[in-house]
PDB file of N, CA and C in Angstrom:
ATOM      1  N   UNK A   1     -10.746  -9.869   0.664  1.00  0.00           N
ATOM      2  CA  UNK A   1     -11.306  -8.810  -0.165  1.00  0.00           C
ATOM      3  C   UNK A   1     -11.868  -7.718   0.729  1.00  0.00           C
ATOM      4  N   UNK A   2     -12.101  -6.370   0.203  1.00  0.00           N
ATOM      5  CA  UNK A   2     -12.034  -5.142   1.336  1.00  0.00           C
ATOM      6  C   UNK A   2     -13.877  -5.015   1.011  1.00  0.00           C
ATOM      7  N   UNK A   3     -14.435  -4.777   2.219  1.00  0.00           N
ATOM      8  CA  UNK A   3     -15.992  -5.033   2.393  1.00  0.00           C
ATOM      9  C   UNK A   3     -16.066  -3.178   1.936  1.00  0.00           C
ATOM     10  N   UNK A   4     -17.012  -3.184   1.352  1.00  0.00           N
ATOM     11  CA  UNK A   4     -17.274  -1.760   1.072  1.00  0.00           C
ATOM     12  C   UNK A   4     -17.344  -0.600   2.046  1.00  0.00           C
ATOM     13  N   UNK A   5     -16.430   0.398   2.164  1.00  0.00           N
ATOM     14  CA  UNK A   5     -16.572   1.433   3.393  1.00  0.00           C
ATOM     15  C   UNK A   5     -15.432   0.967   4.310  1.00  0.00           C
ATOM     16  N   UNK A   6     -14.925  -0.463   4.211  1.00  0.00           N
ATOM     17  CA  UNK A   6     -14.105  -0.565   5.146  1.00  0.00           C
ATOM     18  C   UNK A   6     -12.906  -0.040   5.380  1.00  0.00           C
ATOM     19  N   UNK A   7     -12.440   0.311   5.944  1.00  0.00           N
ATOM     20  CA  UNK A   7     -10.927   1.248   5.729  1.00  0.00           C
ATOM     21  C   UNK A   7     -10.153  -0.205   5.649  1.00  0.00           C
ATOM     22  N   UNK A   8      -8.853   0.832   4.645  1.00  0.00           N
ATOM     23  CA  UNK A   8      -7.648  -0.636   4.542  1.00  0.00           C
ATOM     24  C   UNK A   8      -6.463   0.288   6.252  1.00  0.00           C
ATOM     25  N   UNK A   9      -5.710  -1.202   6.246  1.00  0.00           N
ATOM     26  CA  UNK A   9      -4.759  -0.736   7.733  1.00  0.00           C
ATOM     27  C   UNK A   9      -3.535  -0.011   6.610  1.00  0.00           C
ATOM     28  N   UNK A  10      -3.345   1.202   7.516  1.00  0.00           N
ATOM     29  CA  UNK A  10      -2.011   2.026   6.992  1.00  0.00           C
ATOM     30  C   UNK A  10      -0.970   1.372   6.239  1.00  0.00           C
ATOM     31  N   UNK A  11      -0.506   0.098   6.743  1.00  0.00           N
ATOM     32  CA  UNK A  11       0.122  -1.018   5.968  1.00  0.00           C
ATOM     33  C   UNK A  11      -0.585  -1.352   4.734  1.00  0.00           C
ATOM     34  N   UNK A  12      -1.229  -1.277   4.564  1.00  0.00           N
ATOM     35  CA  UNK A  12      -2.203  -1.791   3.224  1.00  0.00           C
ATOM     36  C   UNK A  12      -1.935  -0.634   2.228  1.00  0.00           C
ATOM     37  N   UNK A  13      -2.868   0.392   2.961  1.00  0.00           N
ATOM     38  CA  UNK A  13      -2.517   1.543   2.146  1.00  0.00           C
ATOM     39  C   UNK A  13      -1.481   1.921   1.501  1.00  0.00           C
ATOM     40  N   UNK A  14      -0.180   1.635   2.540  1.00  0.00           N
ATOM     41  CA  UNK A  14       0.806   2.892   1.764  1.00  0.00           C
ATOM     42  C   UNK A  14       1.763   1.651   1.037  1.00  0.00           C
ATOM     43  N   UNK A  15       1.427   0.374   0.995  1.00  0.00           N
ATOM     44  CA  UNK A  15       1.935  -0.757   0.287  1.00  0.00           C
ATOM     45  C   UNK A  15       1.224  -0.695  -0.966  1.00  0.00           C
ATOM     46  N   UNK A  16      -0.144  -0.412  -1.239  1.00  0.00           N
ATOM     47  CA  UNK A  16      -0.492  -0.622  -2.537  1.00  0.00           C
ATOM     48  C   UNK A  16       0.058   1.048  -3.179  1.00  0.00           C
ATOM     49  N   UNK A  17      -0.166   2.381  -2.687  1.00  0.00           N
ATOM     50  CA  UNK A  17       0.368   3.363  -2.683  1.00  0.00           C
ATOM     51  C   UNK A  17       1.724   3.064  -3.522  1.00  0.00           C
ATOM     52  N   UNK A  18       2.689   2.418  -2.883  1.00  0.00           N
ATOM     53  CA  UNK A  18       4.307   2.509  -3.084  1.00  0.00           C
ATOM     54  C   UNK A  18       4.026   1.755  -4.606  1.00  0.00           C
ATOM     55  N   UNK A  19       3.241   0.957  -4.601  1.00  0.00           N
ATOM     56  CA  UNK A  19       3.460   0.034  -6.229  1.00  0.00           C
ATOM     57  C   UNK A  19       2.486   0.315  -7.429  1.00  0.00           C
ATOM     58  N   UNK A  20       1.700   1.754  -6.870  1.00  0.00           N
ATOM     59  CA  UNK A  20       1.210   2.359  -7.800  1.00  0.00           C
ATOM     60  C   UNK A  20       2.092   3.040  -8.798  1.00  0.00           C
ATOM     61  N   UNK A  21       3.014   3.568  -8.396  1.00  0.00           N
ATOM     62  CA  UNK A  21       4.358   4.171  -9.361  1.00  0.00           C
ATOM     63  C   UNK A  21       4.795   3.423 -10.033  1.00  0.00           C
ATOM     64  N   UNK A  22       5.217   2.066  -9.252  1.00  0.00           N
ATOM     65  CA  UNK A  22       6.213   1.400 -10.298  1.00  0.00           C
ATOM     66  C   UNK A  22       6.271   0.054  -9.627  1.00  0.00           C
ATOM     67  N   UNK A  23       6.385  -1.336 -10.132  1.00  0.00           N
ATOM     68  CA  UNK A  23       7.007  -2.466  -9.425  1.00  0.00           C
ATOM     69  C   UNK A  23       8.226  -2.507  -8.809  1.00  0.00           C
ATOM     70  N   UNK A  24       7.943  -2.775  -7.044  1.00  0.00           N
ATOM     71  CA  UNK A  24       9.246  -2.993  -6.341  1.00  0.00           C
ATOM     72  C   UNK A  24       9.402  -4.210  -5.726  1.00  0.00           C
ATOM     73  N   UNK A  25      10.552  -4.566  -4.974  1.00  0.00           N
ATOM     74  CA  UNK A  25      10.651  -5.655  -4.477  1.00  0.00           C
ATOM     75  C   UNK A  25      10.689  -5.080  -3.156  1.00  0.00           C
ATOM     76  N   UNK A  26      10.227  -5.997  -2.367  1.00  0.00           N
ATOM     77  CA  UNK A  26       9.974  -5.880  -0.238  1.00  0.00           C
ATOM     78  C   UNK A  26      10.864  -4.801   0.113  1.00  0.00           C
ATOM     79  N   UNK A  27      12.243  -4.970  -0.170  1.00  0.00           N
ATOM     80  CA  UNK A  27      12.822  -3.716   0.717  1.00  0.00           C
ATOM     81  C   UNK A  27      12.498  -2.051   0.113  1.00  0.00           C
ATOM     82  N   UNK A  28      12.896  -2.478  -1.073  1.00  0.00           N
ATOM     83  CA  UNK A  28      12.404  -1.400  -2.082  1.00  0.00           C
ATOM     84  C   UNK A  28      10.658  -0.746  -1.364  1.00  0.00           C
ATOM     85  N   UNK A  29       9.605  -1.554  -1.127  1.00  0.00           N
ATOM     86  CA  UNK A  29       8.447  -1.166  -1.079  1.00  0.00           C
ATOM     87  C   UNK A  29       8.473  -0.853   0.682  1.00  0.00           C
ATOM     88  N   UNK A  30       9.389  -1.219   1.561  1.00  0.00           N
ATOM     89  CA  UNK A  30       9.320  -0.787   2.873  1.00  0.00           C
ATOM     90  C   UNK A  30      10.008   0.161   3.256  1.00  0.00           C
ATOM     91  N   UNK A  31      11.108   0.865   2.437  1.00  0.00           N
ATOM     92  CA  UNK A  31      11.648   2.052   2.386  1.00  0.00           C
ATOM     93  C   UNK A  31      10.439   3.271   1.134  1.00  0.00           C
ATOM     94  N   UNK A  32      10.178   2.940   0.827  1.00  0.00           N
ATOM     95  CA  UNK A  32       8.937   3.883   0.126  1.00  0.00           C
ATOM     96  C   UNK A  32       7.730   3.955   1.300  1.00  0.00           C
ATOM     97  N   UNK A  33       7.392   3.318   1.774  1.00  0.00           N
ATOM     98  CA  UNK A  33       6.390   3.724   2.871  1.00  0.00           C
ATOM     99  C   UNK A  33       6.974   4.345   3.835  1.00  0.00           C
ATOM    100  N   UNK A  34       8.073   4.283   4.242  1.00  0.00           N
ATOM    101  CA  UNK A  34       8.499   5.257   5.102  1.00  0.00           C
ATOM    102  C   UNK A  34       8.895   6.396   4.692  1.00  0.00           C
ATOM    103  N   UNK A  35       9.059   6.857   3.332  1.00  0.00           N
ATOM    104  CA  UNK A  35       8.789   7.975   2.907  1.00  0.00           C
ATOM    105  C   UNK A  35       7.526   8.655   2.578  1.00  0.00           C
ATOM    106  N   UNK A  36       6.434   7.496   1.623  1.00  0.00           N
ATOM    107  CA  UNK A  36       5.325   8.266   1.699  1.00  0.00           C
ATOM    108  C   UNK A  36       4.714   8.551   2.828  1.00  0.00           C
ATOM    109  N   UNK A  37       5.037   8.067   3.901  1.00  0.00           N
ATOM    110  CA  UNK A  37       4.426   7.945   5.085  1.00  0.00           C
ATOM    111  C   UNK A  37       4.677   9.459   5.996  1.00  0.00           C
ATOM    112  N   UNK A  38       6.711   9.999   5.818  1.00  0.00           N
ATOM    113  CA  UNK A  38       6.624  10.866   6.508  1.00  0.00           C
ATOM    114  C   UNK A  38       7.593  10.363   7.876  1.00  0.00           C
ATOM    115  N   UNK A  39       7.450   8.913   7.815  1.00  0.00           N
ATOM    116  CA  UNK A  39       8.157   8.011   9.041  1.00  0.00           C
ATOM    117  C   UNK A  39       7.052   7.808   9.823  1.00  0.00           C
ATOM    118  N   UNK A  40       6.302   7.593   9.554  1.00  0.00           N
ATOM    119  CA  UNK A  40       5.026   7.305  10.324  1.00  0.00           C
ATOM    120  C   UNK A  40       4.722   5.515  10.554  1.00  0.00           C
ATOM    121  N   UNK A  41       5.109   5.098   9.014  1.00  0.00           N
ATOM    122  CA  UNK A  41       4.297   3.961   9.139  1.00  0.00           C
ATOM    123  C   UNK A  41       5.877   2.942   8.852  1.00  0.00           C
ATOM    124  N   UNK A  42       6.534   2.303   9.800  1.00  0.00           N
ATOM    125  CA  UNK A  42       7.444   1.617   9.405  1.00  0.00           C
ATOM    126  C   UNK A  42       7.167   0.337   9.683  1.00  0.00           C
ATOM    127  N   UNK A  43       7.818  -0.680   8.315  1.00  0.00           N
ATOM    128  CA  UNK A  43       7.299  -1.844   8.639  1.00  0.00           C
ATOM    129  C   UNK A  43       8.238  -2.631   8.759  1.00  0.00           C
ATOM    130  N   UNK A  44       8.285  -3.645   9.781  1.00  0.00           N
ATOM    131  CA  UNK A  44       9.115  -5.170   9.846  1.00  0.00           C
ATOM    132  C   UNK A  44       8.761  -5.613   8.572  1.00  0.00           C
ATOM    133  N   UNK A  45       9.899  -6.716   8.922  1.00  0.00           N
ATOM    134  CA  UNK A  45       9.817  -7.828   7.561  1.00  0.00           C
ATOM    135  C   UNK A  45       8.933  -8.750   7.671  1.00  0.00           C
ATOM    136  N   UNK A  46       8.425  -9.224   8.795  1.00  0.00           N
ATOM    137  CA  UNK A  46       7.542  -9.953   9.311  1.00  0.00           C
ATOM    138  C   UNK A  46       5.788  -9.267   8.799  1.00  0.00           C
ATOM    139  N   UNK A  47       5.743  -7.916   8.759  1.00  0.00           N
ATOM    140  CA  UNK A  47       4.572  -7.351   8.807  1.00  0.00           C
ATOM    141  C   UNK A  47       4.888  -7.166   7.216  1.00  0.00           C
ATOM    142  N   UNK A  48       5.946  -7.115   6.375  1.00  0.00           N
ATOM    143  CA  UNK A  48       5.610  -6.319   5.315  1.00  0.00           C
ATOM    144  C   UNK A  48       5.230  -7.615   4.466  1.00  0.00           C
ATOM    145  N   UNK A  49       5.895  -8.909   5.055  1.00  0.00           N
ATOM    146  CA  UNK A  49       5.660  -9.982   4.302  1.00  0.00           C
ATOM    147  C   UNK A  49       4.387 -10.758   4.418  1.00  0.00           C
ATOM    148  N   UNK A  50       4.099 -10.374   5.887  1.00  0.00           N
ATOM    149  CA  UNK A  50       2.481 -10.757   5.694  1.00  0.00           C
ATOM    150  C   UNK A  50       1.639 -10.176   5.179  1.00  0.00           C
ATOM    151  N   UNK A  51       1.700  -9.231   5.049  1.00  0.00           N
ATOM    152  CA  UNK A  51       0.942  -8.266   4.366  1.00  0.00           C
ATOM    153  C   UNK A  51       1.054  -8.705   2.321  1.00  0.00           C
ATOM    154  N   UNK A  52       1.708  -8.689   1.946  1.00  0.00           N
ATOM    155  CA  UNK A  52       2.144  -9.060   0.969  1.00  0.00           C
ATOM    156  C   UNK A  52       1.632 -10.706   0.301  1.00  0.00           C
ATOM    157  N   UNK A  53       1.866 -11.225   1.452  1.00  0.00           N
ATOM    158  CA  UNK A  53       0.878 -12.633   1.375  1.00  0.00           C
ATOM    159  C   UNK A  53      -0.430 -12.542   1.131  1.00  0.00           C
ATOM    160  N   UNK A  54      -1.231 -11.333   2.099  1.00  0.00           N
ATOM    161  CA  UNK A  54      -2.214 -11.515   1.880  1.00  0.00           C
ATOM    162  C   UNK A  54      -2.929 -10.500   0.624  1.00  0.00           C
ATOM    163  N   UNK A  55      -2.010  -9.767   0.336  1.00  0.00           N
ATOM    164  CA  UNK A  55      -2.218  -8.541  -1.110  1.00  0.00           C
ATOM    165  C   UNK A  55      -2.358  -9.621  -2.340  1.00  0.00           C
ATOM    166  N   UNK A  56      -1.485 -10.721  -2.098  1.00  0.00           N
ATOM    167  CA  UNK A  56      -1.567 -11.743  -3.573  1.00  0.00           C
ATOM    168  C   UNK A  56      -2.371 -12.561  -3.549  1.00  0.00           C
ATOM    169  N   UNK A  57      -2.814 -13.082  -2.441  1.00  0.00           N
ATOM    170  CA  UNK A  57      -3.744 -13.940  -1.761  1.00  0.00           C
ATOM    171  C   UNK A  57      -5.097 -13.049  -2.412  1.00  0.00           C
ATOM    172  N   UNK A  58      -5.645 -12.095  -1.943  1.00  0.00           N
ATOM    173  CA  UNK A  58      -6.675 -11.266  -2.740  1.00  0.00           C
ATOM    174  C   UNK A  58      -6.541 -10.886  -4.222  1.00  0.00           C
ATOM    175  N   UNK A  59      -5.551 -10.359  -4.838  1.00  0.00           N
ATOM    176  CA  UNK A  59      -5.357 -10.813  -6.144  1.00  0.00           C
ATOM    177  C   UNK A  59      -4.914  -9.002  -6.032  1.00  0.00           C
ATOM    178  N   UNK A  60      -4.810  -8.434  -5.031  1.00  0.00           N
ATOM    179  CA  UNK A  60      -4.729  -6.761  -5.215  1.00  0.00           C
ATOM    180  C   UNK A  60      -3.046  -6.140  -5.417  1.00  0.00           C
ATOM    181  N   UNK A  61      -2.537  -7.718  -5.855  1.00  0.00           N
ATOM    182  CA  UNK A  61      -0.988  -7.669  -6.214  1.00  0.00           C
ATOM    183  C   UNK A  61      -0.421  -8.762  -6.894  1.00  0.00           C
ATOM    184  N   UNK A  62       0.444  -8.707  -7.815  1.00  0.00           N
ATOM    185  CA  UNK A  62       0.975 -10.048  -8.004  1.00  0.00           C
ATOM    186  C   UNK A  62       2.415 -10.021  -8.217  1.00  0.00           C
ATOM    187  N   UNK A  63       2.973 -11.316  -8.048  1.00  0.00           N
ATOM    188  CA  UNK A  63       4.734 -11.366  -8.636  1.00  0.00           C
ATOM    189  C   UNK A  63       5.157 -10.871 -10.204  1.00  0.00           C
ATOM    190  N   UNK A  64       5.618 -10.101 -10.203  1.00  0.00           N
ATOM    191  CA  UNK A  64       5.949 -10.053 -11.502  1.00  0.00           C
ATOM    192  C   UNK A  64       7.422 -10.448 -11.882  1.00  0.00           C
ATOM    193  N   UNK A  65       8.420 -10.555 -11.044  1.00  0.00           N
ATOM    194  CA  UNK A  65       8.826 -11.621 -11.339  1.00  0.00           C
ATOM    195  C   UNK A  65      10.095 -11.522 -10.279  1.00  0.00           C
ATOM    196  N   UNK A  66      11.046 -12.479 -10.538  1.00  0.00           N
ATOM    197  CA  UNK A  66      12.364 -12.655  -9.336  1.00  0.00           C
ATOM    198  C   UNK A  66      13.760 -12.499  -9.960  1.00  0.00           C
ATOM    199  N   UNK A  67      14.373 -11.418  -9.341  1.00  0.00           N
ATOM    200  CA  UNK A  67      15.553 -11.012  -9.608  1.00  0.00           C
ATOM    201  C   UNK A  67      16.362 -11.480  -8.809  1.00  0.00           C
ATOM    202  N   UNK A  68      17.606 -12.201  -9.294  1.00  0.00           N
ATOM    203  CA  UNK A  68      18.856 -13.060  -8.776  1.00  0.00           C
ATOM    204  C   UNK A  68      19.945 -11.817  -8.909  1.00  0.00           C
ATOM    205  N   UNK A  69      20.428 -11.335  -8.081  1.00  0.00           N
ATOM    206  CA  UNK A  69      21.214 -10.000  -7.631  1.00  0.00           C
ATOM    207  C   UNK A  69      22.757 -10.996  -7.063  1.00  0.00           C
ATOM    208  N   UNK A  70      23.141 -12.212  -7.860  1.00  0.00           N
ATOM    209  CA  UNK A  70      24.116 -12.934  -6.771  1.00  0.00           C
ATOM    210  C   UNK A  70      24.347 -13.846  -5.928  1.00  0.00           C
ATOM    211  N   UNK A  71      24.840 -14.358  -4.708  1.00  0.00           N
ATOM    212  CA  UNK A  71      24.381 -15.541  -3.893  1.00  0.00           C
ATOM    213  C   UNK A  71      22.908 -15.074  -3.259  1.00  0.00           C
ATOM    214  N   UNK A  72      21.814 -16.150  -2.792  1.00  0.00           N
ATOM    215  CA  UNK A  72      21.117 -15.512  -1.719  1.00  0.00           C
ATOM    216  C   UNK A  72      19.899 -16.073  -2.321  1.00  0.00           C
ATOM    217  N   UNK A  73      19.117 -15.816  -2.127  1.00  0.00           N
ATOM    218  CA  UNK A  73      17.625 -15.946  -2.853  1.00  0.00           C
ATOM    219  C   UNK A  73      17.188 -14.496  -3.694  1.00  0.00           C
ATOM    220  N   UNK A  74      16.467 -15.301  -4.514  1.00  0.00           N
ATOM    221  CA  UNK A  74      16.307 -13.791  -5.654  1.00  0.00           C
ATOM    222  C   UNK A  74      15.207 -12.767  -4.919  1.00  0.00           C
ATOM    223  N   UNK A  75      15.173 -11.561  -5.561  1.00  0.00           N
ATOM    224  CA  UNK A  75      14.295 -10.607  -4.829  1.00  0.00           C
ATOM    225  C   UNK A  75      12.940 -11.079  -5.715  1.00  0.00           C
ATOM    226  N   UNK A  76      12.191 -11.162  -4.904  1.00  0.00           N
ATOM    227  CA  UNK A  76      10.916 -10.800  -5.016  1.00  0.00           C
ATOM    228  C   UNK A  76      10.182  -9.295  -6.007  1.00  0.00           C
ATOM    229  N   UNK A  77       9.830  -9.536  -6.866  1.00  0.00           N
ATOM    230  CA  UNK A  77       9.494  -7.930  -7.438  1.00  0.00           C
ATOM    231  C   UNK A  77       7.522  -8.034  -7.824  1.00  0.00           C
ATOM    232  N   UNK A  78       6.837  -7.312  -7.237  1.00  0.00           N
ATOM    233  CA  UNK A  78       5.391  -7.128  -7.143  1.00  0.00           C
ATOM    234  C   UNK A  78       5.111  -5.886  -7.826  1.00  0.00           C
ATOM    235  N   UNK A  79       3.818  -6.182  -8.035  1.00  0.00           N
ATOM    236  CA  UNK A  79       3.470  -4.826  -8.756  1.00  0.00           C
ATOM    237  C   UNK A  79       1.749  -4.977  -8.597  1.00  0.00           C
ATOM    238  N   UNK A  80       1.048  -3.827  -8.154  1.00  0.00           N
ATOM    239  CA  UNK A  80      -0.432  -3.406  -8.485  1.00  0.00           C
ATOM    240  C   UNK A  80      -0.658  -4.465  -9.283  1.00  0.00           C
ATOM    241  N   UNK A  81      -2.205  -4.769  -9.014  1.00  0.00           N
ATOM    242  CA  UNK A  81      -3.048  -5.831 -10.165  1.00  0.00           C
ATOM    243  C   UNK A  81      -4.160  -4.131 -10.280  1.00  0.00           C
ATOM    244  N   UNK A  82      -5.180  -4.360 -11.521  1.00  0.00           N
ATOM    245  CA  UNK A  82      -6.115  -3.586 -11.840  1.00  0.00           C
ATOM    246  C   UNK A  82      -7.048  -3.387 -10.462  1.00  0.00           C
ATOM    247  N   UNK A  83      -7.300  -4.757 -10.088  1.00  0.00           N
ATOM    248  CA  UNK A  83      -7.969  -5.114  -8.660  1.00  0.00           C
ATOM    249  C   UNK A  83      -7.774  -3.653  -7.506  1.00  0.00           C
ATOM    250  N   UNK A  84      -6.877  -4.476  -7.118  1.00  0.00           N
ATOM    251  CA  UNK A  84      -5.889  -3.378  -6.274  1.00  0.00           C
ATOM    252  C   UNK A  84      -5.751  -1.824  -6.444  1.00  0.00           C
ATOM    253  N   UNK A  85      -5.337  -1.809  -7.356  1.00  0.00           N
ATOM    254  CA  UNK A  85      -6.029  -0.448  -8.032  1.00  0.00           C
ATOM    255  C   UNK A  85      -7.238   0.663  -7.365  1.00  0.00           C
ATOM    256  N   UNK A  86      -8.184  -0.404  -7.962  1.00  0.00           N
ATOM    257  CA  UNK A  86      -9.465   0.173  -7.497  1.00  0.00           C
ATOM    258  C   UNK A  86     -10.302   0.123  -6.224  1.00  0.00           C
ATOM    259  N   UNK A  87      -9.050  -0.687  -5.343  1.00  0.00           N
ATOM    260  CA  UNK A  87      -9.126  -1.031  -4.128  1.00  0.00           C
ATOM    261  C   UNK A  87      -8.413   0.383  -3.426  1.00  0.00           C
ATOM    262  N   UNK A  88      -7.420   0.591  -4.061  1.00  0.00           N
ATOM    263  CA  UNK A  88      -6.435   2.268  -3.816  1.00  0.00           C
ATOM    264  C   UNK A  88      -7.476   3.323  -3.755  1.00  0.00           C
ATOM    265  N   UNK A  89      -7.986   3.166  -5.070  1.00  0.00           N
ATOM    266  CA  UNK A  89      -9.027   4.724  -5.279  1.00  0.00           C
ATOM    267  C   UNK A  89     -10.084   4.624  -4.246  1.00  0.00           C
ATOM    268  N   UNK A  90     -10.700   3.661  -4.237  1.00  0.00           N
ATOM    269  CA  UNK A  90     -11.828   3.439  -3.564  1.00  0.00           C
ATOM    270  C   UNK A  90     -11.359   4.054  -1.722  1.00  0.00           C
ATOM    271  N   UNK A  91     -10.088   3.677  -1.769  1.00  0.00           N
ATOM    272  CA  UNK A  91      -9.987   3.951   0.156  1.00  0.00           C
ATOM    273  C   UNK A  91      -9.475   5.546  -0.255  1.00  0.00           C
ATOM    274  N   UNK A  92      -9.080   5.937  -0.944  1.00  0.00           N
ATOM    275  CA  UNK A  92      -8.654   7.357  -1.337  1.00  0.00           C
ATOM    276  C   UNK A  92      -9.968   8.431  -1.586  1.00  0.00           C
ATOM    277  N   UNK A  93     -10.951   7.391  -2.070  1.00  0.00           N
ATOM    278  CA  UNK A  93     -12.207   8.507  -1.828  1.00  0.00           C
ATOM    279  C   UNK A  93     -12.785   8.370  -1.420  1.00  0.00           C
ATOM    280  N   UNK A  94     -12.893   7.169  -0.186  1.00  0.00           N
ATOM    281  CA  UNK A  94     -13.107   7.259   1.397  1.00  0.00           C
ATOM    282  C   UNK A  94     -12.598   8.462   2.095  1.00  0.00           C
ATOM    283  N   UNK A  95     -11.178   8.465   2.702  1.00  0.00           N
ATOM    284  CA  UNK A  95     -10.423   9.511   2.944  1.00  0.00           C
ATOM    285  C   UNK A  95     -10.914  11.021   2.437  1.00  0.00           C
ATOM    286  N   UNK A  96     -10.958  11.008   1.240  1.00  0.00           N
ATOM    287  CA  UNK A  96     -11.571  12.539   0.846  1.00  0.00           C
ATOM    288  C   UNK A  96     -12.735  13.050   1.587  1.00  0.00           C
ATOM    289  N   UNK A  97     -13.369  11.539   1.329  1.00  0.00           N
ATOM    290  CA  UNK A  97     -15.192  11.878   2.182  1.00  0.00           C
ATOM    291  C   UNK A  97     -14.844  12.668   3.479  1.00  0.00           C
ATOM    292  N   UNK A  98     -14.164  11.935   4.138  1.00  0.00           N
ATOM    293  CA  UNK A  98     -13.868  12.348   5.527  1.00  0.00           C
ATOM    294  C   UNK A  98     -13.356  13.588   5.788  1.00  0.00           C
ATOM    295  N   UNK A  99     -12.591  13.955   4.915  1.00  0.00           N
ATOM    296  CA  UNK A  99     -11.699  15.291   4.983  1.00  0.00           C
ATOM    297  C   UNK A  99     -12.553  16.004   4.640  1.00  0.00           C
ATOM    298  N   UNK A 100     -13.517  16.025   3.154  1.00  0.00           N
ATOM    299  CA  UNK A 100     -14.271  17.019   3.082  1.00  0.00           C
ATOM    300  C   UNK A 100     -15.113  17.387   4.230  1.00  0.00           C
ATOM    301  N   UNK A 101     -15.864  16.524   4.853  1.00  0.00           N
ATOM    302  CA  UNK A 101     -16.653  16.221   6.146  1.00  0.00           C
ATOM    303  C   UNK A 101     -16.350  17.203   7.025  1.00  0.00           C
ATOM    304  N   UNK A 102     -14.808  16.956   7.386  1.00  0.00           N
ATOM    305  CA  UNK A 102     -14.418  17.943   8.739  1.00  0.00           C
ATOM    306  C   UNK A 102     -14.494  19.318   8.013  1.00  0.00           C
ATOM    307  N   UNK A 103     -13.816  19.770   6.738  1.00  0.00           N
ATOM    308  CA  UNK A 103     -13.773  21.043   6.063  1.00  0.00           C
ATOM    309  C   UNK A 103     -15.374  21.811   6.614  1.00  0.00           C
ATOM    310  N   UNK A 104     -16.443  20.596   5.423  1.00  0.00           N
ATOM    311  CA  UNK A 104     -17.950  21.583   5.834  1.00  0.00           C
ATOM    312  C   UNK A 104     -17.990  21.769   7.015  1.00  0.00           C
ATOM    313  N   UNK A 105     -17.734  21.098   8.288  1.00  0.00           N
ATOM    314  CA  UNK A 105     -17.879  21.774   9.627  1.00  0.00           C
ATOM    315  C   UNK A 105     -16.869  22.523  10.108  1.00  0.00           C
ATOM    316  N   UNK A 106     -15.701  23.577   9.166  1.00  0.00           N
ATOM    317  CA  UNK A 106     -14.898  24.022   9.320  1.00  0.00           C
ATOM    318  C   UNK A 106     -13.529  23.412  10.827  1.00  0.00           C
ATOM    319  N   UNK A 107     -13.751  22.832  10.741  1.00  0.00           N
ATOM    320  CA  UNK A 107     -12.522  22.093  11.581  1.00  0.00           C
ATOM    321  C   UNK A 107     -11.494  22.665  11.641  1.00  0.00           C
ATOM    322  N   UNK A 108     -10.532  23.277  12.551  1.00  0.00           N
ATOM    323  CA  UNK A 108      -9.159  24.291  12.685  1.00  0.00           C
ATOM    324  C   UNK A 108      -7.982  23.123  12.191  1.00  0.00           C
ATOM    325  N   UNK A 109      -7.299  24.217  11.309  1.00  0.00           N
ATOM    326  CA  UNK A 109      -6.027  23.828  10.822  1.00  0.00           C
ATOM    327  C   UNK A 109      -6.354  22.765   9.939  1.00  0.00           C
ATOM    328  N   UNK A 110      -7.512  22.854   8.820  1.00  0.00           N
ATOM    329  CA  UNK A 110      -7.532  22.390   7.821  1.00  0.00           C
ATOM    330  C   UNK A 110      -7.590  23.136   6.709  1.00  0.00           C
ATOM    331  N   UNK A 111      -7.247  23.302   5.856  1.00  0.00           N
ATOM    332  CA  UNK A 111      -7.371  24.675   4.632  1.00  0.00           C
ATOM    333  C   UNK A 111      -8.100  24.293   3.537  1.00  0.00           C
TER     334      UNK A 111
END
């Protein structure tokens, strides 16, 4: 669970981010962070799945359910819990704090 003030890791962020729109499954949600991201934040399968372990593990995600696409194992499909949610806003108006912060001390190349 995220201690108050604590920042979530970029992985966190732009994972609960990607399933604020809509429920995806792992690849689906690791090609959306590399877009919301910009290509900034790319994740292994190793990192996106731990991460993911521990999003359901806190309750700030859950399975919603498994799609069989054929031979193979079915996809995985997750989606935001309410939790999570307010785990999003909460680091989002962290972030603002900060931005406003640098603004009042006029900081260059912020508008």
């Amino acid at each position: 669970m995220k201690i108050s003030g604590q920042p979530l890791s970029e992985q966190t962020y732009f994972i609960l981010l990607s399933l604020q729109s809509e429920p995806k499954h792992g690849y689906a949600i690791a090609k959306d962070v590399q877009v919301l991201s910009s290509g900034r934040v790319t994740l292994s399968v190793s990192t996106l799945y731990t991460t993911l372990k521990r999003l359901l593990d806190d309750g700030w995600i859950k399975l919603l359910e498994e799609v069989s696409q054929g031979p193979g194992k079915p996809r995985k499909v997750y989606e935001i819990t309410r939790r999570g949610g307010n785990v999003l806003v909460a680091e989002i108006q962290r972030l603002d704090t900060l931005v406003s912060a640098a603004r009042t001390r006029g900081v260059e190349g912020l508008a």
